[in-house]
C-alpha atoms as a PDB file:
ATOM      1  CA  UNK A   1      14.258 -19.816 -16.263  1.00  0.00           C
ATOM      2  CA  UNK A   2      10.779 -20.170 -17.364  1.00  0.00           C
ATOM      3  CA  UNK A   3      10.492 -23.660 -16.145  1.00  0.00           C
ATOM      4  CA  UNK A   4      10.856 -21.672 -12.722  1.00  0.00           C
ATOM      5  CA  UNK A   5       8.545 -19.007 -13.683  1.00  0.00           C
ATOM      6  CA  UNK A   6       5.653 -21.147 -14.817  1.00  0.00           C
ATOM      7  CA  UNK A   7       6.284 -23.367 -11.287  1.00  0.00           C
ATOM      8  CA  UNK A   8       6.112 -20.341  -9.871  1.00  0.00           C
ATOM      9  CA  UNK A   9       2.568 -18.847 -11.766  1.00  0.00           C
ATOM     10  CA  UNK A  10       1.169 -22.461 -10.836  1.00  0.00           C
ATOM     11  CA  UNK A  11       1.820 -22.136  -7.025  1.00  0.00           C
ATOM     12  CA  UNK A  12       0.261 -18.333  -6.932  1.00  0.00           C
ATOM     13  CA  UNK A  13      -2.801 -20.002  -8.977  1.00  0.00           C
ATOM     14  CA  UNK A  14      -3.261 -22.510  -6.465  1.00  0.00           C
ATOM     15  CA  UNK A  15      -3.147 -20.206  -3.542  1.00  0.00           C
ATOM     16  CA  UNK A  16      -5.674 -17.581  -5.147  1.00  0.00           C
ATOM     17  CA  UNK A  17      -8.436 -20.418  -5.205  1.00  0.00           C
ATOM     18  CA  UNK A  18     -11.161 -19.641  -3.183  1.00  0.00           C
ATOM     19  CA  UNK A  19     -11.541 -22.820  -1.357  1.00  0.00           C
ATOM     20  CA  UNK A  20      -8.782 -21.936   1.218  1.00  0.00           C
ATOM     21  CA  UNK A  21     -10.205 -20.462   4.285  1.00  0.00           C
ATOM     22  CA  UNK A  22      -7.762 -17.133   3.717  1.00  0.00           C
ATOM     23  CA  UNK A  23      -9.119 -16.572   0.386  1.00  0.00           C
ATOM     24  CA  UNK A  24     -12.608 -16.941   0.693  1.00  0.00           C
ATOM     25  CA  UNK A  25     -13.892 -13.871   0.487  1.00  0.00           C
ATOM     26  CA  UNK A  26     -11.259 -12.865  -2.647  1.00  0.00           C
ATOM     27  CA  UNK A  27     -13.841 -14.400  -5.270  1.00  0.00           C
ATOM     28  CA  UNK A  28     -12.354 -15.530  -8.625  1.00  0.00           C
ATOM     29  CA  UNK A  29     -10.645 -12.372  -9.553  1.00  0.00           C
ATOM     30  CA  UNK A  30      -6.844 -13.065  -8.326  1.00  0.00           C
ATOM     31  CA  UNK A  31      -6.977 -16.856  -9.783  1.00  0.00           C
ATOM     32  CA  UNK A  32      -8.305 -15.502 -13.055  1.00  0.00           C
ATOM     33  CA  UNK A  33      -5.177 -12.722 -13.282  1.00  0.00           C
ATOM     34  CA  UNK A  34      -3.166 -15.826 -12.689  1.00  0.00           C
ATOM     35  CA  UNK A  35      -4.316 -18.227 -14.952  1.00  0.00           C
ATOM     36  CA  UNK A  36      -4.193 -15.862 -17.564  1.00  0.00           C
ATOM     37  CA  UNK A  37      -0.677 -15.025 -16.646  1.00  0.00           C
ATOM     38  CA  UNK A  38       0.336 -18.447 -16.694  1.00  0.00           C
ATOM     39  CA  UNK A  39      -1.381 -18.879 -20.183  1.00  0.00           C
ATOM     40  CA  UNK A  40       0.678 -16.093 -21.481  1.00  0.00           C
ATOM     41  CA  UNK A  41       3.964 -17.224 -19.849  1.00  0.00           C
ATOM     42  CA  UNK A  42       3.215 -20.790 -21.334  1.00  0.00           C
ATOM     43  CA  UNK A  43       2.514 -19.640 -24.832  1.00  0.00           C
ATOM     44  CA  UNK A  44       5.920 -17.550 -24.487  1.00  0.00           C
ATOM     45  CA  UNK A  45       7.790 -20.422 -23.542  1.00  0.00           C
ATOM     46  CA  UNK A  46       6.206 -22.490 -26.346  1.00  0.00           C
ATOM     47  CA  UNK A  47       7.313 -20.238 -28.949  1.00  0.00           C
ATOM     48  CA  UNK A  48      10.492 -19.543 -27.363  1.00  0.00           C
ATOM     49  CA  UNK A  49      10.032 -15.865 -27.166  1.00  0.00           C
ATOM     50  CA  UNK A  50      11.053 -16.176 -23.075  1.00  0.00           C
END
């Protein structure tokens, strides 16, 4: 389950980056929330709280 999740959090962060065309104008904001989500979700898994 959190091998999913974390493939998952890695897509999203890929998407959010601003050098696609459709996310341009977004700035860094939405790949920051994800890379610190997928931080979290990889320490969690690491420690085998999730």
């Amino acid at each position: 389950m959190s091998t999913i999740l974390i493939i998952i959090l890695i897509l999203l962060l890929i998407g959010a980056l601003p050098n696609w065309g459709y996310s341009r104008g977004w700035g860094y904001g939405p790949g920051g929330i994800v890379g610190v989500l997928l931080i979290i979700v990889i320490v969690l898994a690491l420690t085998g709280r999730l």
